[in-house]
Protein backbone atom coordinates (compact mmCIF):
# COMPACT_ATOMS: atom_id res chain seq x y z
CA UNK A 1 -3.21 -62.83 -1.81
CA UNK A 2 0.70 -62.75 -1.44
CA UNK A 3 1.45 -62.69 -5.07
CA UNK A 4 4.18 -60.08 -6.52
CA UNK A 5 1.03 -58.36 -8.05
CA UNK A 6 -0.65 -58.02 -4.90
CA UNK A 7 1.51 -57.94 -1.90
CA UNK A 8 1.36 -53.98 -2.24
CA UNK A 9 -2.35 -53.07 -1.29
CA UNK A 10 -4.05 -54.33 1.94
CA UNK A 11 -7.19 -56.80 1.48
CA UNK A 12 -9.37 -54.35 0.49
CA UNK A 13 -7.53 -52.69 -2.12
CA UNK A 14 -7.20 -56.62 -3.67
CA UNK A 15 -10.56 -57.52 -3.61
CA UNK A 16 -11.36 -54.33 -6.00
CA UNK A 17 -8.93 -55.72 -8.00
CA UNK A 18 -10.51 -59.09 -8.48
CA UNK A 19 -13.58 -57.58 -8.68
CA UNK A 20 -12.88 -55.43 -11.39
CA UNK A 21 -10.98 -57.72 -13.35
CA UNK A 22 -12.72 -60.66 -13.24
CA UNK A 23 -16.15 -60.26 -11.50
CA UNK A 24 -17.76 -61.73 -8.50
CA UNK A 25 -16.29 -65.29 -10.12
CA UNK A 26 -13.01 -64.11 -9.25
CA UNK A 27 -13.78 -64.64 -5.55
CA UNK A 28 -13.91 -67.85 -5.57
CA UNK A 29 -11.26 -69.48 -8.27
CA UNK A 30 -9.74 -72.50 -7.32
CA UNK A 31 -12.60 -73.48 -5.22
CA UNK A 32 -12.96 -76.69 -7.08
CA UNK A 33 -9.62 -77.61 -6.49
CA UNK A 34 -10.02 -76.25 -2.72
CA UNK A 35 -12.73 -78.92 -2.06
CA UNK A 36 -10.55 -81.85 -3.49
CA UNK A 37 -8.03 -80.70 -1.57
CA UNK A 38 -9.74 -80.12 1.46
CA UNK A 39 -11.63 -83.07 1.70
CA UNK A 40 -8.89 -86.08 1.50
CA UNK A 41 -6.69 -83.66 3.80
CA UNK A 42 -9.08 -82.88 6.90
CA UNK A 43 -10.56 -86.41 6.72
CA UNK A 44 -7.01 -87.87 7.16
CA UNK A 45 -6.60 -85.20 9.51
CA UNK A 46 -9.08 -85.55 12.24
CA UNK A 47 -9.58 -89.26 11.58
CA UNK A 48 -5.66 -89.56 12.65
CA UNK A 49 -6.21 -86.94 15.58
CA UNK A 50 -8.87 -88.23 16.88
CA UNK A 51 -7.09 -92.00 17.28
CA UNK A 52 -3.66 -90.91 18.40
CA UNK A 53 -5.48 -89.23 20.80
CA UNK A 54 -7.45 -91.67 22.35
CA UNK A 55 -4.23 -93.99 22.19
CA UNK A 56 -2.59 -91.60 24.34
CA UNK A 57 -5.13 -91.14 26.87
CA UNK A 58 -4.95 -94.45 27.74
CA UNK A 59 -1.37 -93.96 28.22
CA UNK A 60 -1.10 -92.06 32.05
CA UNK A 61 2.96 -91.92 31.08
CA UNK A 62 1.99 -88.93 28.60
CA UNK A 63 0.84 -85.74 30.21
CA UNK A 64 -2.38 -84.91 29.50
CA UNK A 65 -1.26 -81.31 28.31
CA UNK A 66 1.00 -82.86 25.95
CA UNK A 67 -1.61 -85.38 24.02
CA UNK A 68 -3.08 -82.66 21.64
CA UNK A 69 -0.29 -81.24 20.21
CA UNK A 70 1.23 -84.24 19.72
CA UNK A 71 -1.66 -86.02 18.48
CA UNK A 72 -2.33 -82.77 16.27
CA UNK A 73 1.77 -82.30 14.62
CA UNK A 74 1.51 -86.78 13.62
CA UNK A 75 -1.76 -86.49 12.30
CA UNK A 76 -0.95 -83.29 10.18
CA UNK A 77 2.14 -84.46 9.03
CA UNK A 78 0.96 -87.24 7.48
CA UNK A 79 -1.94 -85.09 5.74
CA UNK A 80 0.14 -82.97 4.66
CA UNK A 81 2.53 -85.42 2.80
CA UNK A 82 -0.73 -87.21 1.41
CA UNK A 83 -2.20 -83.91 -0.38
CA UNK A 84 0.88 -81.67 -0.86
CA UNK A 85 0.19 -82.41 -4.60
CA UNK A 86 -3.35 -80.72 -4.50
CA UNK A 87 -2.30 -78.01 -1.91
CA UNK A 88 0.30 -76.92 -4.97
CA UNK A 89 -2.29 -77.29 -7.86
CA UNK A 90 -5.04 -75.09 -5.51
CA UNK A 91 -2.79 -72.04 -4.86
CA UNK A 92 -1.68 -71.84 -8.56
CA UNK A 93 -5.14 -72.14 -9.45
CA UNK A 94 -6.22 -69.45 -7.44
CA UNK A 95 -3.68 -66.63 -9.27
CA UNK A 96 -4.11 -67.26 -12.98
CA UNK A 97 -0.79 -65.02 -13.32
CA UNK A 98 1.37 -67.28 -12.28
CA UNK A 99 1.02 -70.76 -14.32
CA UNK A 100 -0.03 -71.84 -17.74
CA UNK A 101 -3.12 -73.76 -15.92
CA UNK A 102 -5.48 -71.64 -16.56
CA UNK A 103 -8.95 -72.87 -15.95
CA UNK A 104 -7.69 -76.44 -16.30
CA UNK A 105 -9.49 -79.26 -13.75
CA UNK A 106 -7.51 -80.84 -11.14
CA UNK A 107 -6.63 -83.53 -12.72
CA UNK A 108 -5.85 -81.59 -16.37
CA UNK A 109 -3.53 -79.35 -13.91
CA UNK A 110 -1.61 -81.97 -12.19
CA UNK A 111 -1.06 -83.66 -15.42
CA UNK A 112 0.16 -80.28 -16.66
CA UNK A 113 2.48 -80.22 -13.78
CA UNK A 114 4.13 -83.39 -14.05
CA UNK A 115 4.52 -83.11 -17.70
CA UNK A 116 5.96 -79.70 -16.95
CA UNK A 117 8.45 -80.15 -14.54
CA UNK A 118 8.67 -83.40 -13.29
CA UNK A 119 7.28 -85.90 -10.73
CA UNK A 120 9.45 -83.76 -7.80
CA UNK A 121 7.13 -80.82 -8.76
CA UNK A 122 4.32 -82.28 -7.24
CA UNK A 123 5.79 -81.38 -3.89
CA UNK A 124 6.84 -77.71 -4.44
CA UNK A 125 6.95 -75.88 -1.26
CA UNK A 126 6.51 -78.94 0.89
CA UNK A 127 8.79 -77.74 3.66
CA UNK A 128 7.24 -74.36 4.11
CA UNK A 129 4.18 -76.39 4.31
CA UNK A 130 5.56 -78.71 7.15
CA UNK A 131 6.79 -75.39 8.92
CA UNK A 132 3.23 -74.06 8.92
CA UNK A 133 0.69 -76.86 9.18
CA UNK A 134 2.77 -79.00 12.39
CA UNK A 135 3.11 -76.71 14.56
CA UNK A 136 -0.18 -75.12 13.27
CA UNK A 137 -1.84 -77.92 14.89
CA UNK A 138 0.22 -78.56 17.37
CA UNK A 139 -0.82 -74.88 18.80
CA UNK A 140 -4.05 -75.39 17.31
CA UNK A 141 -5.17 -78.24 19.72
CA UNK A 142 -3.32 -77.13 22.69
CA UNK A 143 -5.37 -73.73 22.32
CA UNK A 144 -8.48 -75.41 21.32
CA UNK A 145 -8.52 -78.38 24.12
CA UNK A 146 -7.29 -75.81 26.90
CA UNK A 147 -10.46 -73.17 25.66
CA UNK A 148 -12.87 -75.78 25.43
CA UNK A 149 -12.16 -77.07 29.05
CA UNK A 150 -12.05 -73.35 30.81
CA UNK A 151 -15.52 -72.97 28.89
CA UNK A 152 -16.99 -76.28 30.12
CA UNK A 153 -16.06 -75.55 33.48
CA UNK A 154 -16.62 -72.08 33.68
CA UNK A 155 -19.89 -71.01 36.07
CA UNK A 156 -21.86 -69.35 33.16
CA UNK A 157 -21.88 -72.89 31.35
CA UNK A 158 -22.17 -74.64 34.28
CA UNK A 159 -25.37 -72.44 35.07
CA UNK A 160 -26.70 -72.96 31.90
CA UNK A 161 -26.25 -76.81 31.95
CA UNK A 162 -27.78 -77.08 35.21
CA UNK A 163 -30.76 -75.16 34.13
CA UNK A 164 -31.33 -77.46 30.84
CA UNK A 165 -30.90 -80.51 33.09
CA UNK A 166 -34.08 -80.05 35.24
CA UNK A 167 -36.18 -79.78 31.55
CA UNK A 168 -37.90 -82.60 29.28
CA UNK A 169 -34.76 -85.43 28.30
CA UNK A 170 -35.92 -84.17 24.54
CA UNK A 171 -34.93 -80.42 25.51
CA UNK A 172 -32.42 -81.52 28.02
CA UNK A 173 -30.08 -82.69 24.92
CA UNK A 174 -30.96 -80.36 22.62
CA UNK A 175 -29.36 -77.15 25.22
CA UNK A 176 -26.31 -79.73 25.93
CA UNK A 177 -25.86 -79.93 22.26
CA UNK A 178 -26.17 -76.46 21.20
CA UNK A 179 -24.10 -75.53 24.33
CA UNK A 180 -21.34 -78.04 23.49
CA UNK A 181 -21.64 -76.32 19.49
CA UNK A 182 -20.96 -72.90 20.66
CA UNK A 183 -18.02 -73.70 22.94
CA UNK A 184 -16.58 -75.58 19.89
CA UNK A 185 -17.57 -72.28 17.55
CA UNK A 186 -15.37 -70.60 19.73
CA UNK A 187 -12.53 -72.53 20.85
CA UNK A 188 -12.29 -73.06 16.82
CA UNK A 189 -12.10 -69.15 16.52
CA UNK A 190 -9.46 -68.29 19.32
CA UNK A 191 -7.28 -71.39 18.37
CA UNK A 192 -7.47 -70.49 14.75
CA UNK A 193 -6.40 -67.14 15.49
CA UNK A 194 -3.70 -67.66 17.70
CA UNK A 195 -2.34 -70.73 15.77
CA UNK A 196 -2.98 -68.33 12.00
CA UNK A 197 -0.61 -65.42 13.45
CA UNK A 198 2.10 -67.71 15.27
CA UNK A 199 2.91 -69.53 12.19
CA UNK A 200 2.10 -66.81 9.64
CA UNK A 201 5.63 -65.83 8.36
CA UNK A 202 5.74 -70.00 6.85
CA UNK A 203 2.33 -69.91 5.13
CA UNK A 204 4.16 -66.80 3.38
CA UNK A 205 7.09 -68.76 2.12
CA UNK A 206 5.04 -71.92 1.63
CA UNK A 207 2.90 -69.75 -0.81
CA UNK A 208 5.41 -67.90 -2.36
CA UNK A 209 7.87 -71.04 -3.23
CA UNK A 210 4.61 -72.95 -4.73
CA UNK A 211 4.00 -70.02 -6.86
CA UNK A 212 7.33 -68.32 -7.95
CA UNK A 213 9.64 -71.75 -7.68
CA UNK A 214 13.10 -70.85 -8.91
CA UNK A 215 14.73 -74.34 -8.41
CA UNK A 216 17.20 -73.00 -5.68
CA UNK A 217 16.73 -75.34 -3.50
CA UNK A 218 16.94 -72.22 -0.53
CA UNK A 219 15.76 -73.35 3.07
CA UNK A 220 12.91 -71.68 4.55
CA UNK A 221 14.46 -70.31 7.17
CA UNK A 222 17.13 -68.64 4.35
CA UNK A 223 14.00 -67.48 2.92
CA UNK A 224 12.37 -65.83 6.20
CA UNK A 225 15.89 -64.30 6.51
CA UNK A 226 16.07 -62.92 2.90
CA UNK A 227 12.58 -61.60 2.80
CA UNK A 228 13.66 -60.22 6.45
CA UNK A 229 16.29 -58.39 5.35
CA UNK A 230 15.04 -57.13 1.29
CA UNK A 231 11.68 -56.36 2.75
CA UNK A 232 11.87 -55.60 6.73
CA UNK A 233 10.20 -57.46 9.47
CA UNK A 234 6.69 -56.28 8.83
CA UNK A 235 6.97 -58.01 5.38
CA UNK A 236 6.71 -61.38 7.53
CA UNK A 237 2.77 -61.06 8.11
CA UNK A 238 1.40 -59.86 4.77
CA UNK A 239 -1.73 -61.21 3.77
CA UNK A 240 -2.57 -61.83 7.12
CA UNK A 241 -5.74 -59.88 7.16
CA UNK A 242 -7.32 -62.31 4.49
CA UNK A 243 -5.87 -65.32 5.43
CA UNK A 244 -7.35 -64.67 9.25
CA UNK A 245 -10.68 -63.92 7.45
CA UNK A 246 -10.34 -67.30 5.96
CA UNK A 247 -8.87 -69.94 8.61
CA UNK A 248 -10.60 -68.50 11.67
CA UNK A 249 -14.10 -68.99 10.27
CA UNK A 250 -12.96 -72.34 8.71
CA UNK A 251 -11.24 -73.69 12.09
CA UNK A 252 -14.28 -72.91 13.61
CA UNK A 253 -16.66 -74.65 11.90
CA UNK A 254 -14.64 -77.76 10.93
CA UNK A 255 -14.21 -77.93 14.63
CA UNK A 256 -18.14 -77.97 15.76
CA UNK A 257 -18.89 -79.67 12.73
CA UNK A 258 -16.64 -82.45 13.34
CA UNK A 259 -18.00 -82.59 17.11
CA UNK A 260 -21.05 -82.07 16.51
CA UNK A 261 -21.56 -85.14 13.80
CA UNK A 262 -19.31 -87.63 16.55
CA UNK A 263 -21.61 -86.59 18.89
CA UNK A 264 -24.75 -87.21 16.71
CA UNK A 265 -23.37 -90.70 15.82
CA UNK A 266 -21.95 -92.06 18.73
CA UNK A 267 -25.57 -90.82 20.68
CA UNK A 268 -27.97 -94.08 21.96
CA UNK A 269 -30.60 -91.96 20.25
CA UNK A 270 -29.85 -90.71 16.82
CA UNK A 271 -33.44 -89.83 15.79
């Protein structure tokens, strides 16, 4: 969506684009390449959160408002490093412009890559990527852990749980767990949101270096000032229209997915 091609029209006037040019397909290139990115990186992800986390909490030293976003920036960090590789291959993948890769498979295109331009390659755009996706989650969980206690203690929920506590044990947990699914739904939205638009201007450098790399070796924050300065201020949060429509939704339900499933598991009574 921030390609030279497309940074001039707004989301709407892009997806007539795709779809004229390529069809409904067009919508979702570099999916495959999405998932195997995707997968390896969240499950790293929350894995890591979820046990820095509960190492902290037994630690009293360590404010308890400081735990998530601390807990969030290691474990990212290290995901991040881990799948950088795939993270490059998915964005070229998803503008055909901009690389000989064509319709190549993962694999085929990180081949391509290293052949191409070396084992260093691999990690185009890595510091952009840093930028965005630690303090991402840093914000992220602060926002998220902050909502998702003002919602669980708020009197509407409180209400509600009270009600589904004087009903059959069988009904009882099936209110507390679709209550405790749409707090996470929305904690995941207002998080995502907040943490999408706060760190916006790096997901715009990260994507730009991965696709137009011109071996400069520039600093992001030369980059930020460049683009500042070429392109005005505004120029810092294009494409942030689609990429809201995409990481708000996907926050959201990683989030109550992930809790849901622990929940499910670590529950006396799975069936």
């Amino acid at each position: 969506m921030q390609s030279a091609a497309t940074e001039r029209g707004g989301a709407w006037s892009i997806a007539k684009i795709i779809a004229k040019q390529e069809g409904v397909r067009g919508f979702w290139r570099g999916t495959s390449a999405g998932i195997v990115h995707a997968l390896p990186s969240i499950s790293i992800y929350l894995t890591l959160y979820e046990q820095l986390k509960s190492f902290m909490d037994g630690d009293k030293s360590i404010h308890a408002s400081f735990r998530p976003p601390v807990a969030g920036a290691a474990a990212r960090t290290l995901a991040v490093l881990v799948t950088c590789p795939l993270e490059v291959v998915r964005t070229r993948l998803t503008i055909p412009s901009t690389s000989s890769m064509g319709q190549s498979g993962v694999i085929h295109s990180l081949n391509n890559l290293f052949r191409e331009a070396g084992f260093r390659s691999l990690w185009t755009g890595i510091t952009p990527m840093l930028y965005r996706d630690v303090p991402f989650s840093a914000l992220y969980w602060s926002v998220a852990e902050a909502t998702r206690t003002y919602l669980q203690t708020s009197p509407l929920v409180h209400d509600a749980q009270w009600l589904s506590s004087q009903t059959h044990s069988l009904q009882r947990r099936d209110s507390h767990m679709a209550s405790s699914l749409s707090i996470n739904l929305v904690s995941g939205v207002v998080a995502g949101a907040v943490a999408s638009v706060a760190t916006h201007p790096f997901d715009l450098v990260k994507t730009r270096v991965m696709l137009h790399d011109d071996g400069r070796g520039v600093g992001t924050y030369a980059r930020i000032r460049d683009l500042v300065e070429v392109e005005g201020v505004n120029a810092l949060w294009k494409g942030l229209a689609p990429r809201l429509m995409k990481v708000v939704p996907s926050c959201a339900i990683v989030l109550a997915s992930f809790e849901f499933f622990k929940e499910i598991f670590s529950s006396p009574n799975k069936c």
